[in-house]
Protein backbone atom coordinates (compact mmCIF):
# COMPACT_ATOMS: atom_id res chain seq x y z
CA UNK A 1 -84.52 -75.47 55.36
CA UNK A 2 -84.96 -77.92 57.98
CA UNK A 3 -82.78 -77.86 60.72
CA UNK A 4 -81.45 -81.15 60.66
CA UNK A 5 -81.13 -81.33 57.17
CA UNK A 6 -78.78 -78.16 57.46
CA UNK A 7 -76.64 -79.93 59.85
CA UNK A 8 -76.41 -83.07 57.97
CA UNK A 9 -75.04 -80.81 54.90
CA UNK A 10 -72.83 -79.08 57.44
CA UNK A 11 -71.59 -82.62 59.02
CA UNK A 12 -70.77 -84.19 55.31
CA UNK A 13 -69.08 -80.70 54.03
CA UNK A 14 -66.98 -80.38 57.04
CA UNK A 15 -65.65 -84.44 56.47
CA UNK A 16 -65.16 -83.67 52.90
CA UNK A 17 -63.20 -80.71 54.08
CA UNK A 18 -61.27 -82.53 56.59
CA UNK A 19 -60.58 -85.93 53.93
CA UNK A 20 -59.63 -83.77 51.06
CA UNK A 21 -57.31 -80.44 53.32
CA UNK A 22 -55.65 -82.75 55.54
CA UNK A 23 -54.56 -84.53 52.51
CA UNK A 24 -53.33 -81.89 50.37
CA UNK A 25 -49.48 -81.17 51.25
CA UNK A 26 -48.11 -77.50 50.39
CA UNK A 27 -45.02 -77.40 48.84
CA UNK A 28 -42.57 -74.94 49.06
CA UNK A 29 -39.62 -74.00 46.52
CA UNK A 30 -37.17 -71.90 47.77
CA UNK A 31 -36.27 -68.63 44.93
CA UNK A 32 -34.24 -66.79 47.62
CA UNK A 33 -30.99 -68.66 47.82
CA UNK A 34 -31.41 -69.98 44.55
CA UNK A 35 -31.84 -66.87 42.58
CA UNK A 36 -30.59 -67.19 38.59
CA UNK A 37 -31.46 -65.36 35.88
CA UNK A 38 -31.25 -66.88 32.35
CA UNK A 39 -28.58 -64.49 30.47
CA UNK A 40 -30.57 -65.12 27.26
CA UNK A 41 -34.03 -64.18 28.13
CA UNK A 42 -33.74 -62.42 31.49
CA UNK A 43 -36.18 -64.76 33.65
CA UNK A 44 -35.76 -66.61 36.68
CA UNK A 45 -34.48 -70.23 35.58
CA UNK A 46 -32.54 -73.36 37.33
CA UNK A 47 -34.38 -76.09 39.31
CA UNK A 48 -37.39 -73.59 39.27
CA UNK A 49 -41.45 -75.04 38.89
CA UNK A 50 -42.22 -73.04 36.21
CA UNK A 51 -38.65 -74.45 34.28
CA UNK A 52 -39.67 -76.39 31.84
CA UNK A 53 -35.78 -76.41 30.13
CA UNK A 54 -33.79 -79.38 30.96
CA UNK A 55 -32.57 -76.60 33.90
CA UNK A 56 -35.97 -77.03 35.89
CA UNK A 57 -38.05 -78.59 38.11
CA UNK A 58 -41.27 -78.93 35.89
CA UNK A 59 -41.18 -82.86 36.19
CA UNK A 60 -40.24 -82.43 39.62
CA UNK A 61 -43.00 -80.47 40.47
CA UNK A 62 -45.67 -82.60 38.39
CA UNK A 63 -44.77 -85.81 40.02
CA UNK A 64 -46.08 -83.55 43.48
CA UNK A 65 -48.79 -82.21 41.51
CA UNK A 66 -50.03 -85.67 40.99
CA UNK A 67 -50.35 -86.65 44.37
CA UNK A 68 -52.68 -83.58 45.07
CA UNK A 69 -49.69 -81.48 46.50
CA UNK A 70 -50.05 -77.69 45.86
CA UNK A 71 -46.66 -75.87 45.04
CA UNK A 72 -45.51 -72.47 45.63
CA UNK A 73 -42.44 -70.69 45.43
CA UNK A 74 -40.87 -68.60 47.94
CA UNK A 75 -38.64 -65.32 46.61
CA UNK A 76 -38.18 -63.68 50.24
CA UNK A 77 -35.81 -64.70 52.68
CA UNK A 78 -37.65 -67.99 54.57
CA UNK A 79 -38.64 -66.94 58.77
CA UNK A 80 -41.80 -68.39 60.81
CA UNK A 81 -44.47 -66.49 58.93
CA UNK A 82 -43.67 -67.50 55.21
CA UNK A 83 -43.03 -70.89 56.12
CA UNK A 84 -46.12 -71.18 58.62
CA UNK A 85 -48.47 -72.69 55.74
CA UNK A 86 -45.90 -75.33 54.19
CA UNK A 87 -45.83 -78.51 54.45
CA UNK A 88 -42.44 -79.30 52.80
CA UNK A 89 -40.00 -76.75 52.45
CA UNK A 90 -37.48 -77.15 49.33
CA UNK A 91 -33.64 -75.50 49.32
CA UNK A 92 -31.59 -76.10 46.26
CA UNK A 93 -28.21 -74.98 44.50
CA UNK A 94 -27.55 -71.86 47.18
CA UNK A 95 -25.90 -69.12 44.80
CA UNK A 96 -22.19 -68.52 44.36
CA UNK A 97 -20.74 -65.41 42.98
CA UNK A 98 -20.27 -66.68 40.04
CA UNK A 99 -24.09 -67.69 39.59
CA UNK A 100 -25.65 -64.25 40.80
CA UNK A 101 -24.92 -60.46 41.04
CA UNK A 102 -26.10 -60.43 44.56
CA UNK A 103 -25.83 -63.64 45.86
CA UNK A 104 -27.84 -64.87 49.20
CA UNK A 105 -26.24 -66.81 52.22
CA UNK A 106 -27.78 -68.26 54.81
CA UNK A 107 -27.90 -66.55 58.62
CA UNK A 108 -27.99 -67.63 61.92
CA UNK A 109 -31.07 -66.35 62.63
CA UNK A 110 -32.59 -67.62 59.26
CA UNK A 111 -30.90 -70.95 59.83
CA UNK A 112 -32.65 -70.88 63.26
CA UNK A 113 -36.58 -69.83 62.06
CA UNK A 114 -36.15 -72.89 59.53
CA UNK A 115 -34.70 -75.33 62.16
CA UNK A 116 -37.65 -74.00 64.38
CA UNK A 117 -40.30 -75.06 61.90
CA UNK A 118 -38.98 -78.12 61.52
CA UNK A 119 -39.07 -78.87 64.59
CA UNK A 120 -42.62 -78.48 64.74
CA UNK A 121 -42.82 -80.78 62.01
CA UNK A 122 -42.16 -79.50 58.83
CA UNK A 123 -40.54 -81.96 55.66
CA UNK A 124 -37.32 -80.20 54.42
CA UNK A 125 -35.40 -81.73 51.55
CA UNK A 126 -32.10 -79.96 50.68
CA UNK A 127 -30.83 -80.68 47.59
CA UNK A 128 -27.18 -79.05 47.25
CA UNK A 129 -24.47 -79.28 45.07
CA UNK A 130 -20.30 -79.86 44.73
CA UNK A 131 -18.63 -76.41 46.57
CA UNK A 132 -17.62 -74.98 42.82
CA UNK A 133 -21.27 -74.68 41.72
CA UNK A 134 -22.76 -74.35 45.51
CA UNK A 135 -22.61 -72.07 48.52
CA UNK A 136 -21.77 -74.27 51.35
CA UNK A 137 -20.11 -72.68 53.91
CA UNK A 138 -23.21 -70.53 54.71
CA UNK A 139 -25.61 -73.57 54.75
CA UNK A 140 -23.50 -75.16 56.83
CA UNK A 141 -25.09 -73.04 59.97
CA UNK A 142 -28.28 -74.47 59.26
CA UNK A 143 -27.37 -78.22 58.25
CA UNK A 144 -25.55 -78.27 62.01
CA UNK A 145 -28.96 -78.15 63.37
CA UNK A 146 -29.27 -81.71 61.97
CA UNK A 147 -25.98 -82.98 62.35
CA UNK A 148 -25.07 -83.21 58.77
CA UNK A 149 -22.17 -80.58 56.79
CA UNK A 150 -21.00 -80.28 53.51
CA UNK A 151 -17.09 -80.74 52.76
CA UNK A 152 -15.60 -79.14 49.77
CA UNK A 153 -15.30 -82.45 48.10
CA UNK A 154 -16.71 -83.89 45.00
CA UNK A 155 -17.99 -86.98 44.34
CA UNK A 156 -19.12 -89.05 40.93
CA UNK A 157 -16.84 -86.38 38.53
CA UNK A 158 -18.59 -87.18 35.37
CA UNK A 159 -15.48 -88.66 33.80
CA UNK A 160 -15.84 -88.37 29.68
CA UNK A 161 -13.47 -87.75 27.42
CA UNK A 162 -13.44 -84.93 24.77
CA UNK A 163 -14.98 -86.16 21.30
CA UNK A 164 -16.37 -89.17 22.31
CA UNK A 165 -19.32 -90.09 24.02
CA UNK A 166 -20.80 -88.87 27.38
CA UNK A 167 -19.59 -91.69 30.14
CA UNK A 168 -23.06 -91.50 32.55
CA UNK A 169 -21.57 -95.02 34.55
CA UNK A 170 -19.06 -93.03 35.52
CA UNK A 171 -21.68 -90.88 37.67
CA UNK A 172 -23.75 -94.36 38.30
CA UNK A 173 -24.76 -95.83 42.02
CA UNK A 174 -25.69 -99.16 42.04
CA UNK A 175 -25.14 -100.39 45.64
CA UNK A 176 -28.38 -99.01 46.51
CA UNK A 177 -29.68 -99.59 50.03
CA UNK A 178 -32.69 -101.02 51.65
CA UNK A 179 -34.92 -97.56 51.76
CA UNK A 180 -37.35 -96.11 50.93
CA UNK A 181 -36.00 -93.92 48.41
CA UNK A 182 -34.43 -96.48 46.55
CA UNK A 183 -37.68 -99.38 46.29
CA UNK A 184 -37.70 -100.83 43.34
CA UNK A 185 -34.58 -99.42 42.25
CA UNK A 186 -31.11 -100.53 41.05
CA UNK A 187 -29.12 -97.81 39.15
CA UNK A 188 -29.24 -94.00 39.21
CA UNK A 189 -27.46 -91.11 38.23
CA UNK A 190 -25.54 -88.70 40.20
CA UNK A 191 -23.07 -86.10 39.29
CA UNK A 192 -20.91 -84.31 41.12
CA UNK A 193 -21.67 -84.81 44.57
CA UNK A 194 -21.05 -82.94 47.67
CA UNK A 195 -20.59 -85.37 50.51
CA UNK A 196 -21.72 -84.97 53.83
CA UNK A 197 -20.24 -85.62 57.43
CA UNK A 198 -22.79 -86.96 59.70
CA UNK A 199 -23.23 -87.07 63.48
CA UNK A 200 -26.49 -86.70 66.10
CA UNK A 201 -29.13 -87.54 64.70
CA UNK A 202 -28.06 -87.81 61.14
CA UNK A 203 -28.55 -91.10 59.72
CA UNK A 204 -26.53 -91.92 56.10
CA UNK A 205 -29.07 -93.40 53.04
CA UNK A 206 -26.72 -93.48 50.66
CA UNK A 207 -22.85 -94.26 51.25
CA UNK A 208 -19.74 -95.08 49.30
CA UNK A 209 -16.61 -95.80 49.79
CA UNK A 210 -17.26 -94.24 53.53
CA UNK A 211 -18.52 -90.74 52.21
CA UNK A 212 -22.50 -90.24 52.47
CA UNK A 213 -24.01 -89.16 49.82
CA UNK A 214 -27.19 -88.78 50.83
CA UNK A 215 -28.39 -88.22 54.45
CA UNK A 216 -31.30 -88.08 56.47
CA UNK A 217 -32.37 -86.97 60.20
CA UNK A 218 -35.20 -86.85 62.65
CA UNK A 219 -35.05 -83.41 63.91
CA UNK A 220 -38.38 -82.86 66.69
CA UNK A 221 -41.12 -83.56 64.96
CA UNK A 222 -39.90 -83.14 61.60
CA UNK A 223 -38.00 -84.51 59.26
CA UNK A 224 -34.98 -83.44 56.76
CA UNK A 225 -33.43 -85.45 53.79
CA UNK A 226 -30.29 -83.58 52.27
CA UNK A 227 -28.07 -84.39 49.25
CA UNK A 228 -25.01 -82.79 47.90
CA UNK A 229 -26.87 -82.66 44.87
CA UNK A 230 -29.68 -80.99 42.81
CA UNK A 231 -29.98 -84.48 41.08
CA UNK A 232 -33.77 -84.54 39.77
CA UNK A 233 -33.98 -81.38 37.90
CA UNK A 234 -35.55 -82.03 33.81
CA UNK A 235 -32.24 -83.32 32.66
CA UNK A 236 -31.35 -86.10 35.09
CA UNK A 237 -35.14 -87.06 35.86
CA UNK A 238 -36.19 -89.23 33.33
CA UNK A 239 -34.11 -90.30 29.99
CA UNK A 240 -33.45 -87.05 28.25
CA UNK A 241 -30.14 -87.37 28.33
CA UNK A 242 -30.03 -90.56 30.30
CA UNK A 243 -29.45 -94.31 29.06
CA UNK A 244 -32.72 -96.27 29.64
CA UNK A 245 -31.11 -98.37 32.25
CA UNK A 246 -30.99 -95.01 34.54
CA UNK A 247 -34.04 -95.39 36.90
CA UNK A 248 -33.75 -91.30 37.89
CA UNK A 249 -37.95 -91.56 37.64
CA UNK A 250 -38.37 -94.08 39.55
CA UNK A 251 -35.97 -92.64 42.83
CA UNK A 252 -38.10 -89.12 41.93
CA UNK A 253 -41.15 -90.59 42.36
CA UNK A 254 -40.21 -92.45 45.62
CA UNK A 255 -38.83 -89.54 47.26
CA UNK A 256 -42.08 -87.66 46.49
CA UNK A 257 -43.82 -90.66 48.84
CA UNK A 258 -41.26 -90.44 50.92
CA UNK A 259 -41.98 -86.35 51.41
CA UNK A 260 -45.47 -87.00 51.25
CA UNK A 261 -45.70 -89.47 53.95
CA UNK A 262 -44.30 -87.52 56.57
């Protein structure tokens, strides 16, 4: 083959290469700290890809999949070499007792290898939940890092009453801010919300009443988005259970941008 036709071939596979890699993220699901088994059929379930139950992340993970991300999931404890290849990093629901025989919690030095890798530049969204259904304490040594903590508070009690319909306003934001997450948006759905105290470099998105909601931070050259919340897992993410007025899909989708783009 001619020379300079070989490099020509070269040139244009090494651009499509470089257009196409650069622009596929790698996303990673934490299955460490979040570690359930259905009692029912003995798998792996809760805010999990392969989930497809109103418990899961399925819809989660397809609005990624349609922006050309590639997921994963991670079942050993996160440190610099399992997280060296991801480009967003994804903690939710840490176990409780209650949840798992041998529930996880977070370490210093854990809390310090995912800090590190943020710091380099890595996305991480944290996505907790109230301190009854949530380990927070534990977490706690690696929010500090970003100047955010959980308090054993909850927020948006879903507040029905027995026999008579489900009462989803009374989990409803409306007051959305000027962000990102919320473009386009005017009501979502939130249950049972751990709030979050903020200082350095932590930044509130979402606030009411003077509690944050949700939070975000510049940490080095990374970034980190946290809520006290697992929020978009199957149920909450569209209208399965949700009135149409709910716009769950829409703050989904905008928070995948929002991860993307960083």
């Amino acid at each position: 083959m001619n020379k300079y036709l070989l490099g020509t071939i070269l040139s244009v596979t090494s651009l499509v290469y470089a257009i196409t890699g650069a622009a596929q993220k790698r996303v990673v699901l934490d299955n460490y700290y979040n570690n359930e088994t259905n009692a029912k059929t003995g798998l792996p379930f809760h805010y999990l890809w392969a989930d497809t139950a109103i418990s899961g992340f399925s819809q989660f993970g397809d609005l990624f999949k349609a922006k050309g991300a590639v997921l994963s999931t991670l079942t050993t404890k996160p440190d610099k070499q399992s997280l060296k290849n991801a480009d967003i990093f994804i903690m939710v629901d840490p176990d409780t007792k209650d949840e798992s025989a041998n529930p996880k919690y977070m370490d210093a030095t854990t809390a310090a290898s995912i800090a590190a890798w943020v710091k380099q530049g890595g996305v991480f969204l944290l996505m907790a939940n109230n301190y009854k259904n949530a380990e927070l304490d534990s977490i706690g040594l690696l929010t500090q890092y970003f100047g955010m903590q959980f308090t054993h508070e909850t927020l948006h009690p879903e507040l029905s009453e027995k026999g008579k319909p489900r009462n989803f306003n009374s989990c409803a934001s409306i007051n959305l801010p000027n962000h990102a997450l919320f473009a386009g948006v005017s009501k979502v759905f939130l249950k049972e919300v751990a709030p979050i105290t903020l200082e350095g470099p932590a930044k509130a998105i979402l606030m009411e009443n003077g509690q944050t909601l949700i939070a975000e931070a510049k940490y080095g050259k990374g970034y980190v988005l946290v809520i006290g919340d697992p929020w978009l897992y199957n149920e909450y993410i569209e209208h399965f259970y949700l009135p149409a007025d709910f716009e769950n899909g829409k703050a989904a989708r905008n928070l995948v941008n929002l991860l993307m783009s960083k």
